[in-house]
Protein backbone atom coordinates (compact mmCIF):
# COMPACT_ATOMS: atom_id res chain seq x y z
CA UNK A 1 -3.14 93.45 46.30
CA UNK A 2 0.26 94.80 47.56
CA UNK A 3 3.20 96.46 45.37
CA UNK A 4 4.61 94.33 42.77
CA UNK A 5 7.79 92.54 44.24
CA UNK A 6 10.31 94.42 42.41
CA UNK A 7 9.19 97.48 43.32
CA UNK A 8 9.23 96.02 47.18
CA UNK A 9 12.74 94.82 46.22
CA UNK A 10 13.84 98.25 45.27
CA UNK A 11 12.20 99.70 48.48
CA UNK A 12 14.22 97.50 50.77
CA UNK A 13 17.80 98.34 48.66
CA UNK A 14 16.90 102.26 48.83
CA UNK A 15 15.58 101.38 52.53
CA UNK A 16 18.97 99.28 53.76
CA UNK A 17 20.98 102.48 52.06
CA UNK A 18 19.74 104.33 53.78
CA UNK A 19 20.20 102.69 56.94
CA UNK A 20 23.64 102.05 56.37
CA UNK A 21 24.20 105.59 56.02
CA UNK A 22 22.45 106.75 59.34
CA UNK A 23 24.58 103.77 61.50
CA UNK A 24 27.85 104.74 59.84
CA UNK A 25 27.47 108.58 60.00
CA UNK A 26 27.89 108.84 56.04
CA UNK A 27 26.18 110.41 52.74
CA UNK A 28 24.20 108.50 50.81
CA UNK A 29 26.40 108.97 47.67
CA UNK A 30 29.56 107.84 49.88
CA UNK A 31 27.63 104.34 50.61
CA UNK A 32 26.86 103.74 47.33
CA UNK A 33 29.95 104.80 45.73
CA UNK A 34 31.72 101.93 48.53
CA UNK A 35 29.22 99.51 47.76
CA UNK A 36 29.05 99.66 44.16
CA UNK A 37 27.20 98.48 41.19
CA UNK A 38 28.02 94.79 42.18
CA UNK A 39 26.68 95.00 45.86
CA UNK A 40 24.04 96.84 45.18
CA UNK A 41 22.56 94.62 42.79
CA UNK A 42 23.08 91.46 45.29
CA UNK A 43 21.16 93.50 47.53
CA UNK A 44 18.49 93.92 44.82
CA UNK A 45 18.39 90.59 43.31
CA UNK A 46 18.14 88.89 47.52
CA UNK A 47 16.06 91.58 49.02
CA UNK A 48 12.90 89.10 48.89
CA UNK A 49 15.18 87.09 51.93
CA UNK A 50 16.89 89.71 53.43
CA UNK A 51 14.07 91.55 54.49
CA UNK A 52 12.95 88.87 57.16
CA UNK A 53 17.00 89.28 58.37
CA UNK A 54 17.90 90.94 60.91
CA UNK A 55 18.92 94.55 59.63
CA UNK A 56 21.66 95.30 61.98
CA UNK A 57 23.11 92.01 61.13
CA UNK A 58 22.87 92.99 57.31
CA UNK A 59 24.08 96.63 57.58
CA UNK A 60 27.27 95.04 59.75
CA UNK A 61 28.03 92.51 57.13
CA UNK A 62 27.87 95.05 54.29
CA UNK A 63 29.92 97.80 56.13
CA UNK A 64 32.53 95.27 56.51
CA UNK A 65 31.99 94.22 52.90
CA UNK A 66 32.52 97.00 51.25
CA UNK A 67 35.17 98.91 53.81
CA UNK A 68 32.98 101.56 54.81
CA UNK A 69 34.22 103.52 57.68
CA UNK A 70 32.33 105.68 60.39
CA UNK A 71 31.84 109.43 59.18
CA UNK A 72 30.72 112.32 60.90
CA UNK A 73 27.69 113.16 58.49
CA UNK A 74 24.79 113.44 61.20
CA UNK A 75 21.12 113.92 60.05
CA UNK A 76 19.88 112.86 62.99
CA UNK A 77 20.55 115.14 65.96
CA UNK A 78 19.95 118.26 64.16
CA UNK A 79 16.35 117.64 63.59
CA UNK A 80 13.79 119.56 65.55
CA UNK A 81 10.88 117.83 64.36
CA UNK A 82 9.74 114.06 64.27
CA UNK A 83 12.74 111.82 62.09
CA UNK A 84 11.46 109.78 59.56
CA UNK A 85 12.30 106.34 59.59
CA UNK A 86 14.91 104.71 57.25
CA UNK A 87 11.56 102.87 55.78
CA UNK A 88 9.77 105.91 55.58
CA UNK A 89 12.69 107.47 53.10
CA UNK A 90 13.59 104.71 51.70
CA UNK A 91 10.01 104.78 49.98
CA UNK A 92 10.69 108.64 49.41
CA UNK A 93 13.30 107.43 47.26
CA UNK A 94 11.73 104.37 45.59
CA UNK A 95 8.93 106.69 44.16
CA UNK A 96 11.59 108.98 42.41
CA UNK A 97 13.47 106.10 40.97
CA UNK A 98 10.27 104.46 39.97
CA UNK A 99 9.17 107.28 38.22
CA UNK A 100 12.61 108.29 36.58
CA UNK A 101 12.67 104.67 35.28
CA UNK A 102 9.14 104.87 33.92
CA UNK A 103 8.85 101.35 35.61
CA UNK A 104 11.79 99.79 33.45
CA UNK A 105 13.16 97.67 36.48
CA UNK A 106 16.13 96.88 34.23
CA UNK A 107 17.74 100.69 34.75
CA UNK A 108 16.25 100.69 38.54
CA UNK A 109 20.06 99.48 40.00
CA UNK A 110 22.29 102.34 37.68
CA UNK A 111 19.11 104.90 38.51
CA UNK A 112 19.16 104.22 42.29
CA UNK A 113 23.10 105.03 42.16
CA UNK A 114 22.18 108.01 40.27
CA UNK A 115 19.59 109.52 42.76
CA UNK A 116 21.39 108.47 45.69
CA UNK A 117 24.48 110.64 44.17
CA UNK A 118 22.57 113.53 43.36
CA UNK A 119 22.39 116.67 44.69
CA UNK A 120 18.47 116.29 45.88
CA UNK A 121 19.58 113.91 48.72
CA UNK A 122 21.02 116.68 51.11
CA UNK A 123 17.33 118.25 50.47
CA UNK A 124 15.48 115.20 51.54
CA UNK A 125 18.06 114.70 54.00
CA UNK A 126 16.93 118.25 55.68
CA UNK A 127 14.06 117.02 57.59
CA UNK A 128 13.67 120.32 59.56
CA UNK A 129 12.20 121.25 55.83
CA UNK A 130 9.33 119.62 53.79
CA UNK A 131 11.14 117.90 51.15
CA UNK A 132 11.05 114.35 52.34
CA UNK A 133 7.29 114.60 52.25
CA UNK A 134 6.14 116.65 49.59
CA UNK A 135 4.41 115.19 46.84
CA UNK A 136 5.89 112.62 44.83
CA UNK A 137 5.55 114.00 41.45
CA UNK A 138 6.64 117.71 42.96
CA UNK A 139 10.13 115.84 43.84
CA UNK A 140 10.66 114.22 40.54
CA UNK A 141 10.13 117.89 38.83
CA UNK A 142 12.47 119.39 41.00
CA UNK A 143 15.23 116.58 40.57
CA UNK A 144 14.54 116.42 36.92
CA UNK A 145 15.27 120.28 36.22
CA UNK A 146 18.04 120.12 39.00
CA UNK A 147 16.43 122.79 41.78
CA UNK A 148 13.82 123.27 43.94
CA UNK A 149 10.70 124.84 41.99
């Protein structure tokens, strides 16, 4: 038995975000501040079709959607090591939100906005460090008292 669907919903929004954020050189709190409450829930509420669309075709669509413009905010190029996939953190980020939720999918949309925001996504987003893979529940600690422990 696979993941319940909303928590494969959640996975593609947090998964597409960040996506969106490698192609257009941007934050993750800039792409979620320019797609907002509204668009992110749309992505949410269709991610059960979008997923079999084409991503590129998606991520163009939204970009023009919601205005964003190219950035300079590269994750990418400065890694030394392997570079996780946009699936594999996306499903860094679905845990956390999960958890902070305690599985209430009605606050997963405003928490997702939250954690995407927050000051633990330039952490994750160091992937010459161990953040994006440490333990689940060590992550969650650290973004609940606001530092690494």
């Amino acid at each position: 038995m696979g993941e319940p669907q909303n928590e494969n919903d959640l996975f593609f929004v947090c998964s597409l975000i960040e996506y969106i954020a490698r192609k257009t050189k941007n934050t993750k709190k800039y792409v979620v501040k320019k797609l907002g409450k509204e668009i992110i829930q749309k992505i949410y509420d269709l991610a059960e079709v979008l997923h079999s669309e084409n991503i590129d075709k998606i991520t163009q669509e939204l970009v023009e959607e919601a205005e964003i413009e190219i950035g300079d905010y590269d994750i990418i190029s400065s890694c030394k090591y392997n570079v996780p996939t946009h699936w594999d953190i996306g499903k860094v980020y679905k845990r956390l939100i999960i958890m902070l939720c305690d599985n209430d999918e009605n606050k997963y949309i405003d928490t997702t906005i939250d954690v995407l925001s927050s000051w633990i996504i330039e952490k994750i987003d160091n992937y010459n460090s161990s953040m994006y893979y440490e333990n689940p529940s060590y992550i969650y600690a650290c973004y609940k008292e606001k530092e690494i422990l």
